[in-house]
Protein backbone atom coordinates (compact mmCIF):
# COMPACT_ATOMS: atom_id res chain seq x y z
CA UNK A 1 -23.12 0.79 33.53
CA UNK A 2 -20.10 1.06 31.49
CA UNK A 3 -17.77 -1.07 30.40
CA UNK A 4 -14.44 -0.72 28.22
CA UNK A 5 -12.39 -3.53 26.30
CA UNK A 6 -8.46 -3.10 27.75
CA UNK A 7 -5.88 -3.50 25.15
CA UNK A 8 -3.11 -3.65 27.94
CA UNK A 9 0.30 -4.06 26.21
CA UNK A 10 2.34 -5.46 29.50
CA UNK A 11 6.29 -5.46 28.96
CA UNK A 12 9.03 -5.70 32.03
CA UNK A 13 12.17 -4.76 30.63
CA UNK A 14 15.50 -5.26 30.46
CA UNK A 15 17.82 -5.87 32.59
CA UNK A 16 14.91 -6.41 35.51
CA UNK A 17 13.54 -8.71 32.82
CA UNK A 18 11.85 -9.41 28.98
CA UNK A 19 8.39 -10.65 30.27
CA UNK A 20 5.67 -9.53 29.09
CA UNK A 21 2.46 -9.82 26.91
CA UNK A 22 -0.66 -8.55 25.33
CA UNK A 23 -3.15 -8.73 27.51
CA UNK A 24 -7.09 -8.03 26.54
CA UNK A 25 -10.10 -7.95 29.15
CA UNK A 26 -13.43 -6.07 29.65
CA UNK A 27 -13.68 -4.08 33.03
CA UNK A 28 -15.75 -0.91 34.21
CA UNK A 29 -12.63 1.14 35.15
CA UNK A 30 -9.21 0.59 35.67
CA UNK A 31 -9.54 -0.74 39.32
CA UNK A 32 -11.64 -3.62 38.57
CA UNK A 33 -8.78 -4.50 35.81
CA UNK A 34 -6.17 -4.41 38.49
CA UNK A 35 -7.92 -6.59 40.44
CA UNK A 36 -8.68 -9.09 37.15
CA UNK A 37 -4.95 -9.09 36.66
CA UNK A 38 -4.24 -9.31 40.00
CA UNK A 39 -6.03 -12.66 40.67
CA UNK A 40 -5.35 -14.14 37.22
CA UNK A 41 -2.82 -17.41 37.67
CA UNK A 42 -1.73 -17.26 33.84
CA UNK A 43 0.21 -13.75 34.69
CA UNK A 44 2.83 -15.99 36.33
CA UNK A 45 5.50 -12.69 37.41
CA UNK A 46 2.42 -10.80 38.57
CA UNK A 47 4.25 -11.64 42.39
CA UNK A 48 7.70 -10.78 41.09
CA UNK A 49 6.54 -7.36 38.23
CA UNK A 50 2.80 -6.59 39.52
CA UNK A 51 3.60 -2.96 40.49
CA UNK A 52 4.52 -2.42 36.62
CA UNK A 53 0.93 -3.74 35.41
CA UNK A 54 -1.46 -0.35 36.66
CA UNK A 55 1.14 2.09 34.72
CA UNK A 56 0.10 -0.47 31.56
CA UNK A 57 -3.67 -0.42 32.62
CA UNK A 58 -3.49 3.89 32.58
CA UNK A 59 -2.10 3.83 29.09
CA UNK A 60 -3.82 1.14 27.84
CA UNK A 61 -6.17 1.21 24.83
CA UNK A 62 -9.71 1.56 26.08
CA UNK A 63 -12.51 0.77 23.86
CA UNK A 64 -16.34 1.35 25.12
CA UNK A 65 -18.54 -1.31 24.71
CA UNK A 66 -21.82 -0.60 23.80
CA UNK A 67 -23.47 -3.73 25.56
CA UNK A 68 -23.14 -5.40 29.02
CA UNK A 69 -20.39 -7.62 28.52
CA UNK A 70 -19.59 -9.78 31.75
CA UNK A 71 -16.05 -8.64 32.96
CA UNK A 72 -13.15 -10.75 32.60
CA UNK A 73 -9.74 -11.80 31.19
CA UNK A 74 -10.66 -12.27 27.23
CA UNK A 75 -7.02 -13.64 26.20
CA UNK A 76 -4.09 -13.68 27.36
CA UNK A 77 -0.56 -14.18 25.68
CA UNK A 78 2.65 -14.04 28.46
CA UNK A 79 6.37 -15.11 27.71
């Protein structure tokens, strides 16, 4: 099976906002990163800017692993 290191790049911007972050995390496909996001407590405007995130997770820099890497939030870094 699969698996790609996500580079997502997560901005809201002005005037709704200047959250954001850089957000890195290994998932099979972009659904299962949605859902990591999703549940993840440190993305504290998920509630408030979620609908933003999957546009970030499309264009996102995808890297294929070439082992089994557990999926997961690696780091991230929100203002």
């Amino acid at each position: 099976m699969k698996k790609y290191m996500y580079v997502v790049d997560y901005w809201v911007p002005f005037p709704a906002s200047e959250y954001g972050g850089l957000i890195t995390l290994i998932a099979e496909n972009d659904t299962e990163a949605l859902e990591l996001l999703s549940n993840e407590e440190s993305l504290q405007y998920y509630n408030e800017y979620g609908h933003l995130i999957m546009e970030k997770i499309v264009t996102a820099t995808k890297l294929e692993l070439a082992n089994d890497y557990e999926s997961g939030i690696i780091e991230a870094f929100c203002t």
